[in-house]
Protein backbone atom coordinates (compact mmCIF):
# COMPACT_ATOMS: atom_id res chain seq x y z
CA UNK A 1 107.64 109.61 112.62
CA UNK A 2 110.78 107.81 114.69
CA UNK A 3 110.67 104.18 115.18
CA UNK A 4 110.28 103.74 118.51
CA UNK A 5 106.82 106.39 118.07
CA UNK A 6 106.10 103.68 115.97
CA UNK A 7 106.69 100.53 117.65
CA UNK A 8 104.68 102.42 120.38
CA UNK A 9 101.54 102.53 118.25
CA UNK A 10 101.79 99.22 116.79
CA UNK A 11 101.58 98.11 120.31
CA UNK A 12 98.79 99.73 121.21
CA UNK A 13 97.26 99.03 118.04
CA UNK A 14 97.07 95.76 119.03
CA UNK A 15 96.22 95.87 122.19
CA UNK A 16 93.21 98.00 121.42
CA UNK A 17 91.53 96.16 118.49
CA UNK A 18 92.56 92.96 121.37
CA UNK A 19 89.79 94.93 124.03
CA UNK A 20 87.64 96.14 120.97
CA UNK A 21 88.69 99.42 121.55
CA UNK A 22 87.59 100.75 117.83
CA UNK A 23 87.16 104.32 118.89
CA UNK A 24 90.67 104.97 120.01
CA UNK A 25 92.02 102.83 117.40
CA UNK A 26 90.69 105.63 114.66
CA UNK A 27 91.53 108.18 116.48
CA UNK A 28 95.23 107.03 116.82
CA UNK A 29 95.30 106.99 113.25
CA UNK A 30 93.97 110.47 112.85
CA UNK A 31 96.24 111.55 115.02
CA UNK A 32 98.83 109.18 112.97
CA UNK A 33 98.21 111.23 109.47
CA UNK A 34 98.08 114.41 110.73
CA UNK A 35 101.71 113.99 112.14
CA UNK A 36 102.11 113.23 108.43
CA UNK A 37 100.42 116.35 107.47
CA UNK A 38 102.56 118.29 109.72
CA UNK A 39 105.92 116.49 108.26
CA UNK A 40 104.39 116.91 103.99
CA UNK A 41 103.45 120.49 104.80
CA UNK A 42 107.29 121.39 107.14
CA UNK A 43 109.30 119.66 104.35
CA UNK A 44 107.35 121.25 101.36
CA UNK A 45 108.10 118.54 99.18
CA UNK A 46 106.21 120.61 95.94
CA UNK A 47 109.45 122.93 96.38
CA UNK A 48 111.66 120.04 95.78
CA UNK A 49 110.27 119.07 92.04
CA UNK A 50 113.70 119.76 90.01
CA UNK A 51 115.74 117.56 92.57
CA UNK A 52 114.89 113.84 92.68
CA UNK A 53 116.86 112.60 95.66
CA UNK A 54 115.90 115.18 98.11
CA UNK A 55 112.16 114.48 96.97
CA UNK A 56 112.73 110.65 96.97
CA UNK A 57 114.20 111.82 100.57
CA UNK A 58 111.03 113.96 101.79
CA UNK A 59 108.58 111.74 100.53
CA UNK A 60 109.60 108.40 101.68
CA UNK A 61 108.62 108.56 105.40
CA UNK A 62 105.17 110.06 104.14
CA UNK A 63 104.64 107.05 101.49
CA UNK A 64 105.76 104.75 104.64
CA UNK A 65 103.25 105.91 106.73
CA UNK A 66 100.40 106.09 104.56
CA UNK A 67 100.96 102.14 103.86
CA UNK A 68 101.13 101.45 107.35
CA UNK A 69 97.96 103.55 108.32
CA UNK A 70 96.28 101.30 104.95
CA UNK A 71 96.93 97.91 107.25
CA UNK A 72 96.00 99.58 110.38
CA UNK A 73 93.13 100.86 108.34
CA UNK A 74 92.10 97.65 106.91
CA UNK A 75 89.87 95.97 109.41
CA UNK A 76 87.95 99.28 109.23
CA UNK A 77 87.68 100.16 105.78
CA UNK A 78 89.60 97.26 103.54
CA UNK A 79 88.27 98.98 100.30
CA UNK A 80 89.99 102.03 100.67
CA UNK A 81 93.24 100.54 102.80
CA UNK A 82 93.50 98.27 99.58
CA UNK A 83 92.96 101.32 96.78
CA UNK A 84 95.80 103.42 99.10
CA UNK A 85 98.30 100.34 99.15
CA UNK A 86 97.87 99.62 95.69
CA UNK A 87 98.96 103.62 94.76
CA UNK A 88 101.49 103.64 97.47
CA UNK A 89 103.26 100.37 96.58
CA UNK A 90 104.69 100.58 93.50
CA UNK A 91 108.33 101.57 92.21
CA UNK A 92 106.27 105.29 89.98
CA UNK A 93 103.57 106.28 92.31
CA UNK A 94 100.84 108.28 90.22
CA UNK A 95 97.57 110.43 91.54
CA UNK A 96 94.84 108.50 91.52
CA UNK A 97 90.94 109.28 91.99
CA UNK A 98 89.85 110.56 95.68
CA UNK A 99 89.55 108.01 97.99
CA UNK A 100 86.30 110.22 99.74
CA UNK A 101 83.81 112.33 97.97
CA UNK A 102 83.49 115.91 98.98
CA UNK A 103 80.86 117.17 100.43
C-alpha cells in the first residue's frame, strides 16, 4: 500500500470514528487487509523461504499493515488489536494461536 493511500485512510479514519461512522470505519479496514491479501498472495512470499532479504523485503509492507490495521482496530476489538501487535512487533515474528475460531 503507497503512502499517500495511506495518509488518505488515516484521514478518513479519523474523520469517521469523529461522526461515529463505525460501519465504514470496518469496512475500510476490510477493504485495508484484503489489499494485503492481494499483495501476500502476488508476491508469494512461501516461494521466497531460502532467501532472507527478498522475504524480509516481501513481508515488511504486510507486517506494516497488519500493525496499523491493530491501532485502527483497537477501539473495536482491543483484545485482538493487542494479541496481533504483540506477534507483529518483535525483531523474530513466530505463528501464534488464531485470533478467530472457525466455524
Amino acid at each position: 500500500m503507497g503512502e499517500h493511500k495511506a495518509k488518505e485512510f488515516s484521514f478518513h479514519y479519523i474523520e469517521r470514528i469523529e461522526s461515529y461512522a463505525f460501519y465504514e470505519v470496518l469496512d475500510d479496514i476490510w477493504k485495508k487487509l484484503a489489499e494485503l491479501d492481494k499483495y501476500f498472495n502476488h508476491t508469494e512470499p512461501w516461494k521466497l523461504k531460502g532467501t532472507p532479504e527478498a522475504l524480509k523485503e516481501a513481508l515488511s509492507p504486510v507486517v506494516q499493515g497488519l500493525l496499523d490495521i491493530a491501532m485502527e482496530l483497537e477501539p473495536f476489538m482491543p483484545e485482538t488489536a493487542g494479541k496481533i501487535k504483540e506477534q507483529f512487533s518483535g525483531s523474530e515474528i513466530k505463528a501464534g494461536e488464531p485470533y478467530f475460531m472457525r466455524i
